[in-house]
Each structure stands twice: as C-alpha cells, then as structure tokens.
Protein backbone atom coordinates (compact mmCIF):
# COMPACT_ATOMS: atom_id res chain seq x y z
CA UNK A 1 -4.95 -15.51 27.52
CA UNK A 2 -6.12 -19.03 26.29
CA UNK A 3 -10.06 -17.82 26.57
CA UNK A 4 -9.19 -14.25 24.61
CA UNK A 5 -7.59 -15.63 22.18
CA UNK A 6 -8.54 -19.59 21.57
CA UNK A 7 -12.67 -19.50 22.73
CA UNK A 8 -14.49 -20.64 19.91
CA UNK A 9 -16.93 -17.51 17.81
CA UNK A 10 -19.21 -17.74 15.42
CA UNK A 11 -16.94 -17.36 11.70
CA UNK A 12 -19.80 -15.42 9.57
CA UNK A 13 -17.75 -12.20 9.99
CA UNK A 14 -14.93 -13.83 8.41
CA UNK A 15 -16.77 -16.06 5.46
CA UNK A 16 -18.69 -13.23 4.35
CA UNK A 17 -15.50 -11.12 4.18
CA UNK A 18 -13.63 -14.06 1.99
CA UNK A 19 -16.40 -13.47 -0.41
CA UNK A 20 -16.11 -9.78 -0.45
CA UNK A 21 -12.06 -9.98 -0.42
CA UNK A 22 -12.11 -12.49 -2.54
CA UNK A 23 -14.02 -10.72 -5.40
CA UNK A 24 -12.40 -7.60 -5.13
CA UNK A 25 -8.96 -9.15 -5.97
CA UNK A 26 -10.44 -11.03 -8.96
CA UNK A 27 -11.66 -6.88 -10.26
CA UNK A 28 -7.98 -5.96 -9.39
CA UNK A 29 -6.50 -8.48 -11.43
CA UNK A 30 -8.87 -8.15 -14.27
CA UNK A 31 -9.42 -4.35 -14.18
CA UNK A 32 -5.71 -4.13 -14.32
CA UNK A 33 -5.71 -5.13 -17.82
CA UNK A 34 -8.85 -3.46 -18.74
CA UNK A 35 -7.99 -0.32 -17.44
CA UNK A 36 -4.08 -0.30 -18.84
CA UNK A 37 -2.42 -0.36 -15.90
CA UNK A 38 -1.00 -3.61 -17.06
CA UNK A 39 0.29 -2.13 -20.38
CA UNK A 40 1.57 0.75 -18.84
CA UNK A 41 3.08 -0.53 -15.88
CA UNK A 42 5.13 -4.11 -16.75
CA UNK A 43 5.01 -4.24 -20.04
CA UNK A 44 5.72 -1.45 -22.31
CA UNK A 45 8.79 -0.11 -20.09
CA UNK A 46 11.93 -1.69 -21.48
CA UNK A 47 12.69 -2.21 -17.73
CA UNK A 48 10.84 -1.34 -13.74
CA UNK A 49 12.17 -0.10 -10.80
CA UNK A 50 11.43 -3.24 -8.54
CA UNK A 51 12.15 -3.15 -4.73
CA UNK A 52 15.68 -2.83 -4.43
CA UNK A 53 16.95 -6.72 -4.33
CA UNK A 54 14.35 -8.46 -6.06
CA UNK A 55 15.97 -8.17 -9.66
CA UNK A 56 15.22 -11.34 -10.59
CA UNK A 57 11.21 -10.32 -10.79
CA UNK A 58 12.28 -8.25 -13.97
CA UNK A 59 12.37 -11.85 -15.69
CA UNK A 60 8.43 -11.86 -15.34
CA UNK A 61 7.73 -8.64 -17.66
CA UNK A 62 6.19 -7.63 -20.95
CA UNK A 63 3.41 -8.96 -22.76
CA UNK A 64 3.81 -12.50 -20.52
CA UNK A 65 2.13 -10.25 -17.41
CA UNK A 66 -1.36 -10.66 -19.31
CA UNK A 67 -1.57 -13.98 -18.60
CA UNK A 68 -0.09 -13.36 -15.46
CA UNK A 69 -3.23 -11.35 -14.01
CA UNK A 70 -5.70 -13.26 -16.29
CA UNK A 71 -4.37 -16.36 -13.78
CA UNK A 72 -4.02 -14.43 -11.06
CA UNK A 73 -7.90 -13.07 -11.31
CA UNK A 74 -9.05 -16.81 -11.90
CA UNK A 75 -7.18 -17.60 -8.44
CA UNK A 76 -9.17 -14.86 -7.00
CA UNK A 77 -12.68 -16.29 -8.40
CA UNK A 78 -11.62 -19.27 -6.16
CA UNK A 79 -11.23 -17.16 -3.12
CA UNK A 80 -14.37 -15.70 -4.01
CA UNK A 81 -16.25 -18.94 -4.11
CA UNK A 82 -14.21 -20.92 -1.39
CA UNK A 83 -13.13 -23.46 -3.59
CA UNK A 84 -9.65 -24.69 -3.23
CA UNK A 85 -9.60 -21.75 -0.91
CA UNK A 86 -5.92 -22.08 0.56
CA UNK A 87 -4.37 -23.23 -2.71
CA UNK A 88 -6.37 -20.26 -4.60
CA UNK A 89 -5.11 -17.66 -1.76
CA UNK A 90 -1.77 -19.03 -1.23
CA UNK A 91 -1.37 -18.63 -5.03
CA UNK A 92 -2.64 -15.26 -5.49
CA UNK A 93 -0.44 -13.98 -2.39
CA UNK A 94 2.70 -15.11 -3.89
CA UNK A 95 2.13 -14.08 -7.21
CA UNK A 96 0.39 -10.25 -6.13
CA UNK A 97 3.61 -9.66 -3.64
CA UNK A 98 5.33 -10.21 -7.26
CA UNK A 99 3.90 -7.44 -8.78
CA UNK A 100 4.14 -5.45 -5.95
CA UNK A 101 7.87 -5.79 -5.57
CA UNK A 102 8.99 -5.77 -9.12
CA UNK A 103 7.68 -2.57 -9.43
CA UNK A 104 7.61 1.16 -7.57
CA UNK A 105 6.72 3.72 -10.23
CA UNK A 106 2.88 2.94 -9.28
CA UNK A 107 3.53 2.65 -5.12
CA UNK A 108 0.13 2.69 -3.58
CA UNK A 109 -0.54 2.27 -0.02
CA UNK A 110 -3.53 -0.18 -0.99
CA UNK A 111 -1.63 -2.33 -2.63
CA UNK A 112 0.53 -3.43 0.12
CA UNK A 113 -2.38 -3.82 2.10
CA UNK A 114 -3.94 -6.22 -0.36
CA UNK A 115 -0.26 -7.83 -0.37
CA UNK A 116 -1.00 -8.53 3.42
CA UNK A 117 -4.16 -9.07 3.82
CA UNK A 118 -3.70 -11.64 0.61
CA UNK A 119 -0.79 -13.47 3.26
CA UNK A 120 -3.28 -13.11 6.45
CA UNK A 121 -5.66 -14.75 4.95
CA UNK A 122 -4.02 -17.95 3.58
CA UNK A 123 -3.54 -18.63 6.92
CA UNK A 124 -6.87 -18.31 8.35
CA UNK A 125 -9.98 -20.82 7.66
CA UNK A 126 -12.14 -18.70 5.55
CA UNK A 127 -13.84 -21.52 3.92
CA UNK A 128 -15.62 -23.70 6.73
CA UNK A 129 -18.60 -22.34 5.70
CA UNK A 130 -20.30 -20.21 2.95
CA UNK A 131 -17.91 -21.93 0.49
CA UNK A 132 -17.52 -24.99 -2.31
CA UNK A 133 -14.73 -26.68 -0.16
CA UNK A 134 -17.63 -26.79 2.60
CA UNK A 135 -20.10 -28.24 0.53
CA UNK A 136 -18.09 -30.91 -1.13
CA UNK A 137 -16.11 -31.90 1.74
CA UNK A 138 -18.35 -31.62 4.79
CA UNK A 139 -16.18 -32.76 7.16
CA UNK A 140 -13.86 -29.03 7.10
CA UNK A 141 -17.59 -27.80 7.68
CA UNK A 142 -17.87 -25.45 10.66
CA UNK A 143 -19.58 -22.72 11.62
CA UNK A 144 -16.88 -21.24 14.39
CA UNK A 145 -13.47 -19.76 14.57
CA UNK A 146 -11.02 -19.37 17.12
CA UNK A 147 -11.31 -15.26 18.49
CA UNK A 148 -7.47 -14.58 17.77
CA UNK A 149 -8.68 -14.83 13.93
CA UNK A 150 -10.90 -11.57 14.35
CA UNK A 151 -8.40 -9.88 16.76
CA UNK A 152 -5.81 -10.59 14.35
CA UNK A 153 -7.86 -8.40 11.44
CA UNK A 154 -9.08 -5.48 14.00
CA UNK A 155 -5.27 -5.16 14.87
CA UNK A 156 -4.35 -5.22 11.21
CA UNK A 157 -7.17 -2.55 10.41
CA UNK A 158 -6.30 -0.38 13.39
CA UNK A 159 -2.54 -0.20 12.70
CA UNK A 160 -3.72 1.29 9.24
CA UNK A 161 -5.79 3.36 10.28
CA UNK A 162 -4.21 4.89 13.33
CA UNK A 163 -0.59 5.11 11.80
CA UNK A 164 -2.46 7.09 8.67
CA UNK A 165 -3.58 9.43 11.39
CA UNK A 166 -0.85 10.16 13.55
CA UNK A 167 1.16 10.50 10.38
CA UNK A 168 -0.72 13.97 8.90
CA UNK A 169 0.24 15.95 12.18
CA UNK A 170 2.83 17.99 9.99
CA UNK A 171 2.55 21.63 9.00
CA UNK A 172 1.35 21.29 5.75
CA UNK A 173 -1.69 19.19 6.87
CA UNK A 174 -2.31 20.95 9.98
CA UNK A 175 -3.11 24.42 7.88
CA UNK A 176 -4.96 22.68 4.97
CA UNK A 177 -2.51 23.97 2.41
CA UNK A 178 -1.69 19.98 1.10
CA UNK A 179 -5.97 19.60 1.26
CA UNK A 180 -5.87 22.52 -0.55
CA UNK A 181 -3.56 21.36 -3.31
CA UNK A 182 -5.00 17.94 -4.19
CA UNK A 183 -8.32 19.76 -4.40
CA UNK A 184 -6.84 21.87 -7.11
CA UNK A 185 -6.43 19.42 -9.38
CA UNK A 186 -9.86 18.45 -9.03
CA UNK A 187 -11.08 21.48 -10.46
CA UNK A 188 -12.47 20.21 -13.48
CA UNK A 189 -14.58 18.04 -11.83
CA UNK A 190 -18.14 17.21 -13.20
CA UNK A 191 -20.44 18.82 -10.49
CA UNK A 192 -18.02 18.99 -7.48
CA UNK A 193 -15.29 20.35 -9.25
CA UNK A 194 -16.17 24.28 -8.07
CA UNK A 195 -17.42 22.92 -4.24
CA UNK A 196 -14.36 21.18 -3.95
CA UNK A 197 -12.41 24.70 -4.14
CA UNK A 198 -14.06 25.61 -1.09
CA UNK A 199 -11.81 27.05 1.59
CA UNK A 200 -14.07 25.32 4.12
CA UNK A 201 -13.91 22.07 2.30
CA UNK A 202 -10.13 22.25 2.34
CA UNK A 203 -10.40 22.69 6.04
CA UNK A 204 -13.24 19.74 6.58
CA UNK A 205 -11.06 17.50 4.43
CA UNK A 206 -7.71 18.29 6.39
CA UNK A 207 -9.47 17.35 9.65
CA UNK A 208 -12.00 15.05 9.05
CA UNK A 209 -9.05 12.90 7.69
CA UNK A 210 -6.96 12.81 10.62
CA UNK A 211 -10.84 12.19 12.61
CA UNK A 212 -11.46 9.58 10.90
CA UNK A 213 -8.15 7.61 11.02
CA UNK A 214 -7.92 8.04 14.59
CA UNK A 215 -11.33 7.24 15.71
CA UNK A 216 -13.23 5.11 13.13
CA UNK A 217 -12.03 1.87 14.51
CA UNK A 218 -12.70 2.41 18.52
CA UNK A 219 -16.36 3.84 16.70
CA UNK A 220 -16.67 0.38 15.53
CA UNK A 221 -15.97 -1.47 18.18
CA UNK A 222 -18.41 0.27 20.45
CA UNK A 223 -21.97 -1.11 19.53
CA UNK A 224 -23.72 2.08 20.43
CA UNK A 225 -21.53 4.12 17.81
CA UNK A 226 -21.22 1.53 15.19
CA UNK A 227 -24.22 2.33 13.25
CA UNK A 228 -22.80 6.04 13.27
CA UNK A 229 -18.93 5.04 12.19
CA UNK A 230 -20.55 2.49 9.68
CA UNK A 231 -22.32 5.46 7.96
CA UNK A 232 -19.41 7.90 8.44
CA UNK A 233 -17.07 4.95 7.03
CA UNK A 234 -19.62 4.20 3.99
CA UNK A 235 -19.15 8.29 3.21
CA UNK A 236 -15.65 8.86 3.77
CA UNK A 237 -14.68 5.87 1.49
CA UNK A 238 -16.69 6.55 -1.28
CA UNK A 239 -15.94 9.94 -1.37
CA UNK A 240 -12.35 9.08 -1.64
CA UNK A 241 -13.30 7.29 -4.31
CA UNK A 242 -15.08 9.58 -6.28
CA UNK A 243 -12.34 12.35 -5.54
CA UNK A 244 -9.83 10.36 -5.83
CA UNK A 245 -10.49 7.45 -7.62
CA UNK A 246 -8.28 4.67 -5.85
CA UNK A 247 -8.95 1.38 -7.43
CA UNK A 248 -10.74 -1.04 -4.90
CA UNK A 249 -9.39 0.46 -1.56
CA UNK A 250 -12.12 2.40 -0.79
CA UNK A 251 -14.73 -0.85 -0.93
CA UNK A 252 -12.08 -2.95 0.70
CA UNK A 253 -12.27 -0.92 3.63
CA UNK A 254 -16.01 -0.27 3.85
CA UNK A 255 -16.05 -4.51 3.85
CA UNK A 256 -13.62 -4.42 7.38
CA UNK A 257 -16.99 -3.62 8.61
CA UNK A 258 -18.04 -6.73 9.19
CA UNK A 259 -15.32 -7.53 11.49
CA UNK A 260 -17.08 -5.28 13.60
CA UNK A 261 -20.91 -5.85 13.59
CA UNK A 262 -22.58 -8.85 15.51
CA UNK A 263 -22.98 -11.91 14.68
CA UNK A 264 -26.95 -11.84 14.84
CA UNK A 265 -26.92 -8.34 12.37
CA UNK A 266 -24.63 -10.50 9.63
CA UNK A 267 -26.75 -13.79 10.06
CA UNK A 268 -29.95 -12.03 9.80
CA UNK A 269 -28.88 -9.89 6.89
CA UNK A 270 -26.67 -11.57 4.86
CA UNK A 271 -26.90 -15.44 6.04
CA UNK A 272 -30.14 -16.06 7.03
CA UNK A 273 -30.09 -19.76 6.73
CA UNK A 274 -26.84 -20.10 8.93
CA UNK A 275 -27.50 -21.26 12.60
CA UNK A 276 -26.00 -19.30 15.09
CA UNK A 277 -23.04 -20.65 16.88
CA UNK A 278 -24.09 -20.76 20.16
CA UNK A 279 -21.35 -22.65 21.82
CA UNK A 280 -18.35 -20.70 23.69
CA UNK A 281 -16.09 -23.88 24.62
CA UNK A 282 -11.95 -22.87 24.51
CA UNK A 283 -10.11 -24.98 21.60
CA UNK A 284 -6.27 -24.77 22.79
CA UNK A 285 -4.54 -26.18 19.82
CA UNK A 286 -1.27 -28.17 19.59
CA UNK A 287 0.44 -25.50 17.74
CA UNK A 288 -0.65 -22.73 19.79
CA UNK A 289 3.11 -21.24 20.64
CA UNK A 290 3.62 -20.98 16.94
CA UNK A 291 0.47 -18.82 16.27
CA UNK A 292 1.04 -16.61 19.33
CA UNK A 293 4.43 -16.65 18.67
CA UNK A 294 4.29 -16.20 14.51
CA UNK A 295 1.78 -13.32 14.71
CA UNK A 296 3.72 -11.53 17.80
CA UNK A 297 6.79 -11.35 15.51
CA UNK A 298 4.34 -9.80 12.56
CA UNK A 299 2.71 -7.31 14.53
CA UNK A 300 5.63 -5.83 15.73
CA UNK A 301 7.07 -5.61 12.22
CA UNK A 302 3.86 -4.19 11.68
CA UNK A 303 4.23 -1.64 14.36
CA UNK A 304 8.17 -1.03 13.78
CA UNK A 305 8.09 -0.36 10.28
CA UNK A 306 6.42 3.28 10.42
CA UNK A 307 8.21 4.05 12.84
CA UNK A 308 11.38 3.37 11.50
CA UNK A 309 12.11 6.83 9.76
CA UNK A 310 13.01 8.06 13.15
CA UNK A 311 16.10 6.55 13.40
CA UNK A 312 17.12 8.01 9.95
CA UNK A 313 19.08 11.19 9.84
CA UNK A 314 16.84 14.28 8.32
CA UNK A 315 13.17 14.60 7.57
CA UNK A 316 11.10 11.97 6.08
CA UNK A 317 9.24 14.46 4.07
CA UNK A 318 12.43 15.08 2.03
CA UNK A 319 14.63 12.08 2.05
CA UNK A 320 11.72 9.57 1.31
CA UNK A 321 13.97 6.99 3.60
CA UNK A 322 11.60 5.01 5.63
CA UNK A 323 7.85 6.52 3.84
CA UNK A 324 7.16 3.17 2.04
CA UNK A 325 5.67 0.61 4.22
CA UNK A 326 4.66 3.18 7.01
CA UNK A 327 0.65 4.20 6.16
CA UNK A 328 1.98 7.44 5.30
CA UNK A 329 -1.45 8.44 2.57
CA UNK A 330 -1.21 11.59 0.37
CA UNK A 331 0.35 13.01 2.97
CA UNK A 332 2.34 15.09 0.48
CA UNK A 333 2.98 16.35 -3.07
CA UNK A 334 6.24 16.00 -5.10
CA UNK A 335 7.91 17.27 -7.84
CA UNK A 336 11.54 16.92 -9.17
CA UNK A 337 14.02 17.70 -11.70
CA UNK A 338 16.80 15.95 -12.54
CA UNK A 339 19.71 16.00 -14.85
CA UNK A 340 22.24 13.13 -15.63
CA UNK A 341 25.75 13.40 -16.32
CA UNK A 342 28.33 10.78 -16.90
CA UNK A 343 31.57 10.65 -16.77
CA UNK A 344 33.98 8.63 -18.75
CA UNK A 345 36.49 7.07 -16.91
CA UNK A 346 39.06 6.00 -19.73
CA UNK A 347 39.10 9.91 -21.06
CA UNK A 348 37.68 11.62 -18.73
CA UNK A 349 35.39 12.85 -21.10
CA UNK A 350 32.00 14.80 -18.86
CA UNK A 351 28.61 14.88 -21.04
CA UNK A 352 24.79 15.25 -20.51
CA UNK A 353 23.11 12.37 -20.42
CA UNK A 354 19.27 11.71 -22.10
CA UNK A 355 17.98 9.35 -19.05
CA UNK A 356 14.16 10.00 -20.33
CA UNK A 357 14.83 7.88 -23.29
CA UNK A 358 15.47 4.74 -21.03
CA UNK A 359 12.11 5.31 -18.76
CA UNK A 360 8.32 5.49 -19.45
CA UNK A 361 6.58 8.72 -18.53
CA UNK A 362 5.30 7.28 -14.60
CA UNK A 363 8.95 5.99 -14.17
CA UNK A 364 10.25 9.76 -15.39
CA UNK A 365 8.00 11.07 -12.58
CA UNK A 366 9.04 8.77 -9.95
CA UNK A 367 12.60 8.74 -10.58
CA UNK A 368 13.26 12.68 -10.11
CA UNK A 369 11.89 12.31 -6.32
CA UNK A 370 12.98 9.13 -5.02
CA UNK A 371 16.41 8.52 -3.64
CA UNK A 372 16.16 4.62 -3.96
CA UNK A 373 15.13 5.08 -7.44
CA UNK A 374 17.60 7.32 -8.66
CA UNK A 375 20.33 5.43 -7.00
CA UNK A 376 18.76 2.16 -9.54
CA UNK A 377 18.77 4.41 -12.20
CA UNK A 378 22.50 5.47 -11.88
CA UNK A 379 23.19 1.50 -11.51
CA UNK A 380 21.00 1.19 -14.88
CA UNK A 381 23.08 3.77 -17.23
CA UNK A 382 26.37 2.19 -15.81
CA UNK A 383 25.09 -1.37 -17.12
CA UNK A 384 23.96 0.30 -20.30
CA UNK A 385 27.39 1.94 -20.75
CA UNK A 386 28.78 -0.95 -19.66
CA UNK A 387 27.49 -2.98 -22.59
CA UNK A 388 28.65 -0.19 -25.07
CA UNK A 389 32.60 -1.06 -23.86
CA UNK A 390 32.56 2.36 -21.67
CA UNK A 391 32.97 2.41 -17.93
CA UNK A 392 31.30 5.45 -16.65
CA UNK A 393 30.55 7.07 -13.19
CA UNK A 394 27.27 8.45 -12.99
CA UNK A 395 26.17 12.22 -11.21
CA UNK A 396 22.74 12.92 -10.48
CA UNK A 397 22.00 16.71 -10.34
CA UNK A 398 18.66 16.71 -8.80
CA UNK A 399 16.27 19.43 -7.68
CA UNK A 400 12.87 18.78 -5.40
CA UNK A 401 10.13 20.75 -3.87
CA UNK A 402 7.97 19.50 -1.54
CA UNK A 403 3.87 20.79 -1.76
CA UNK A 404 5.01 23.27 -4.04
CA UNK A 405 7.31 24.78 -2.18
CA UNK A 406 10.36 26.42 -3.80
CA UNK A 407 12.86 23.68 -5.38
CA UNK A 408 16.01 22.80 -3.85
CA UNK A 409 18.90 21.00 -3.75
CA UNK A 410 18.68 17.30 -3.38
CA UNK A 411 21.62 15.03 -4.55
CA UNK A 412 25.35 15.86 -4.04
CA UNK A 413 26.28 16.47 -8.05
CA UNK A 414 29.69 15.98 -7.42
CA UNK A 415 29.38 12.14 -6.07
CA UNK A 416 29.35 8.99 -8.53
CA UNK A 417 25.87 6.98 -7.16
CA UNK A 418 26.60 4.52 -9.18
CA UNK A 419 29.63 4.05 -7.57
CA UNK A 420 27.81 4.20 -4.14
CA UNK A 421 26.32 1.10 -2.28
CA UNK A 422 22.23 1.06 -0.89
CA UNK A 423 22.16 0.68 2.59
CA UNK A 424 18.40 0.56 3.52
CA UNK A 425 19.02 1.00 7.47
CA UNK A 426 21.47 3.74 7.19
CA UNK A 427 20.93 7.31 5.48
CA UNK A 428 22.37 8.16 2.09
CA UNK A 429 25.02 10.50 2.24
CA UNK A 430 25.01 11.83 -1.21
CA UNK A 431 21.14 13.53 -0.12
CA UNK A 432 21.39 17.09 0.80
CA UNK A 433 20.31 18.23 4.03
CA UNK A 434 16.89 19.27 3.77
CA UNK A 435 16.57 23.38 3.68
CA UNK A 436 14.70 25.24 6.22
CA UNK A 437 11.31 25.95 5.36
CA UNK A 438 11.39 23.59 2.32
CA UNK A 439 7.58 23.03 2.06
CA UNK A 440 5.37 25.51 1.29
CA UNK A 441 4.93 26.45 4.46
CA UNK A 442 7.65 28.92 5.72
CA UNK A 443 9.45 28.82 9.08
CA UNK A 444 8.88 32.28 10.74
C-alpha cells in the first residue's frame, strides 16, 4: 500500500493540468458576466432558490455578485500562473461552492464538478513546478509527486464518468426517444440542424453516450488504446459542445487527459525543458493516516451519493429526490405546471395566488418540477404574507410530465407545504405516486 500510493512520480501531469484548470475557471468567472449569466442568475431575481439550508448565501446577491466573479476570476489567474497557488485555490473554492449553493434554478452537473475539483486541488501541490511560487521560492521546487495525487484524480474522473453511464440504462434512453427529443430542439441549427434529425443519429447518440461513459477511462489507462480514447474523447466533447453548448465542461474534460498520457509524451510536448524525474524512492509522510483516511471518507461520499435515490420511496425520474449530486446528465426532459393557492387562516378565505410575479423566468421553470423548490417557494409566499399581517397555508396544485409524456399529478393539493418540514433523507409525502407509464414510453 505504502509503494501504490506514497512512491514518488514525475508531477508534469498535474502542473500542466493547474494551468489548464486554472484558466478555465478564470473564463468561468469572467464569461459569467459577459455572457449574463450573472445578471440573470443572482442579481436581477428579487430572491434564489439556494440549497435548502444555506439561507444566509442570499445576503451575497444583486449587483455586489459583479465584483464577486470579477475577484473570483482574478483568483483563478493565480491558479493559472501558480502564484500564491493554495491561497488563490483555497479562495476560489470557497467562494465558487457559494455560488453553487445559493442557487438551483441554473443546476449543472459541471458545476459541481468544478466545485470539487476546485476543493481537490487546494489540497494537492500543483505549483512545485511550472509556476511563479516555484520560481520565486525555489526551495517548494520539485519536479515529483506522491502517486496517490494522480490516483486520487483518475478515481474522481472515473466515478463521473461511470456513474453518468450506468445512470442512462432507463427506457427512455435505451429506445433513443430522450436522444431524439434534445435533438429536436436543435433543429434550427446552422449546418447540422437537418443531420441532427437523423433517426440513426438519435440512435448513435443514445449509445455512443452510454459507450463512452463506461469505457473512455479504462481506454485511457491502457497505453495501446489511449491514442484512440484521446481522439474519441477530443470528438465526443466538442461535439457536446457545439450541440449543446455547456460552458467549459467539455474542455475541462478533454484536459483529464493528461492524467492519463506518459510522462515522456507531456515532457516532450508540452515541457520540453523539464528533466524527467527519474527517481522512484517511497516518501511515507507523517500525516499519512490522515490522507488515506481523509480521502477514504470522500470517496465513499463520492460513491454513496448516486446511489442514494435507492433508498427513497418511488422513482427518481419523477420525485427528483436524490438526482442532484448523482452524475445523472440530460438524462431526461421536464416540464410542469403549477398553480398556487392560499389559504387564509383568520377567515378562511381560499384564493389563487400569482407566484410568477415573485420569480424570474429560469426560477418559473425550475420551480414547477422540483419538489425541493416548490416546498421553498411555499415557505417564500408564507413569509411574504407574513409581512402583509396575514397567516396563510399554502397548496401547491402541480402537474408534470416526464420526456413529454402525458402530464400528471404531482403534489397532494389538499396539503399545506408550507406547513410541512424538508426532510432530505426521507421521501415527501405530499408527492404523488408516480403513474404507470408516466414517460413517454408506455408500459405494455
């Protein structure tokens, strides 16, 4: 065990991956204010739907969240360049797993990968070479690593990768009716739009993606296939981000490549100049039971949490309880309606309620699908009423279909959720069993 993980490797893969990590946060943080998402997002809504006990993040929006990421993009500059590399990554992992909590309306699998590869990396030595702290301090110089420090990112990458797979063995996958869908809305398309309509496209799409999650990381690690999966891995991304145009995931994940090729392909392309390290002696350091230890407890976090919706009553597809956090990728498509009544409890007095005026459009989306934001919203209009002198229970009347299935009936009308307590380990009463046959795909 000490020689796996503690035997001293050459650290290019990991330098040269600091750089390439380091500048795609910086355009994350920067093209989130050029692109709107900043406006949109945290500060023109009056309010956001932040993970549920993490209220005290709504202190950070409106129009202080441009200097927020204007910061946060100068912190990743210093990734970028190694200097003051764990106070720049440190910084920029607190404040990004900030904006990631205080808001769902915009959930995006990337972004809590960015959350932890942003953690991962604070704790790694990503600047002992290839970096200003190097140069200026020579003695943190070094041109090795310990090997858990690459196992640690393969297993991080893997878990992705293979939970994204296992999790499209549905139905609606499985027949290329959900591949056929997103395509759809692709229609208009310069060039591609018409080839993307394609019933064989639908088809290569629907299994190439589960291929590819499965396979491309053992493809990797075997150096006879790794030129292949490299070019299959160059394709699939940037098709995905042509198609479906998904900020800097797709060139995030092309980088993981070079946790993968040898250290004699990365120093002769990329680092010429940088000796190889040719030494293999084992390094046990003192605080080796805390890095075993600390990174055991992670990883099976990392490994529990998808797995978790299993041990929630009903279908994961409909209930939504236990899909964030679990690599579950446009694995399905949405839609909702949902009328508000409520209730007055000095005169009984029972009246529509316009909920739309409190939200922005995303939030209006978002918020006639998902339980855990519908139960916030309920807890919203009671502290608005609340305000006005009126105590009010809230009903949600909400109806869902699932890949454009038929719509059904989600929430219990008849209960007060704002009267009702979250439990995240334990199912939600007030959601409706799920139907038979409620995606588009019918049960026989």
């Amino acid at each position: 065990m000490n020689k796996l993980l503690f035997k001293q490797i050459d650290n290019i893969s990991l330098v040269l991956f600091r750089a390439v990590f380091g500048f795609l946060i910086t355009v994350e943080a920067f093209g989130a204010i050029a692109t709107g998402w900043v406006r949109r997002t945290l500060v023109e809504p009056p309010f956001t739907f932040n993970f549920i006990g993490f209220d005290f993040l709504q202190y950070l929006q409106g129009d202080f969240m441009y200097f927020y990421f204007v910061v946060m993009g100068i912190f990743g500059i210093g990734v970028m360049l190694g200097y003051k590399y764990r106070v720049s990554m440190l910084a920029y992992a607190i404040m990004w797993t900030a904006v990631y909590l205080m808001q769902k309306s915009n959930y995006n699998n990337h972004y809590y990968l960015m959350m932890l590869l942003c953690w991962i990396m604070a704790f790694l030595p990503a600047n002992r070479w290839f970096s200003l702290d190097a140069e200026r301090n020579l003695s943190q110089k070094s041109p090795s690593m310990p090997r858990w420090v690459l196992l640690v990112l393969i297993l991080q990458v893997w878990i992705v990768y293979t939970f994204a797979s296992v999790a499209k063995l549905y139905p609606d996958w499985l027949d290329a009716s959900l591949a056929s869908l997103l395509m759809n809305s692709k229609s208009d398309y310069w060039l591609i739009g018409d080839f993307l309509q394609q019933d064989w496209v639908h088809w290569a799409i629907t299994y190439t993606g589960i291929l590819f999650d499965l396979l491309i990381v053992p493809l990797m690690l075997w150096k006879r296939t790794r030129l292949l999966g490299f070019a299959i891995s160059v394709f699939f991304h940037l098709f995905n981000s042509i198609v479906f145009q998904i900020g800097i995931f797709p060139y995030m994940s092309i980088s993981f490549a070079l946790f993968f090729f040898s250290k004699e392909t990365l120093h002769r392309i990329f680092l010429p100049n940088k000796k190889l390290y040719p030494a293999n002696e084992v390094i046990i350091p003192k605080n080796k039971h805390l890095i075993v230890g600390a990174f055991s407890v992670y990883f099976l976090f990392q490994l529990g949490l998808p797995l978790r919706h299993w041990f929630f009553k009903d279908d994961v597809l409909w209930t939504e309880e236990g899909h964030r956090l679990s690599w579950r990728m446009m694995l399905r498509s949405k839609g909702g309606m949902l009328k508000v009544y409520v209730k007055d409890k000095e005169n009984g007095k029972r009246e529509l309620y316009d909920h739309q005026s409190l939200l922005g459009l995303k939030q209006q989306a978002s918020v006639a699908t998902k339980p855990d934001i519908m139960w916030q919203l309920a807890q919203k209009i009671k502290q608005v009423e609340a305000e006005k002198g009126r105590d009010v229970a809230v009903y949600l009347d909400a109806k869902v279909r699932v890949n454009y299935g038929p719509f059904h009936q989600f929430t219990d009308p008849s209960i007060d959720i704002a009267a009702e307590k979250w439990q995240p380990f334990k199912h939600s009463e007030w959601i409706l069993p799920s139907p038979e046959g409620f995606t588009k795909r019918k049960t026989p």
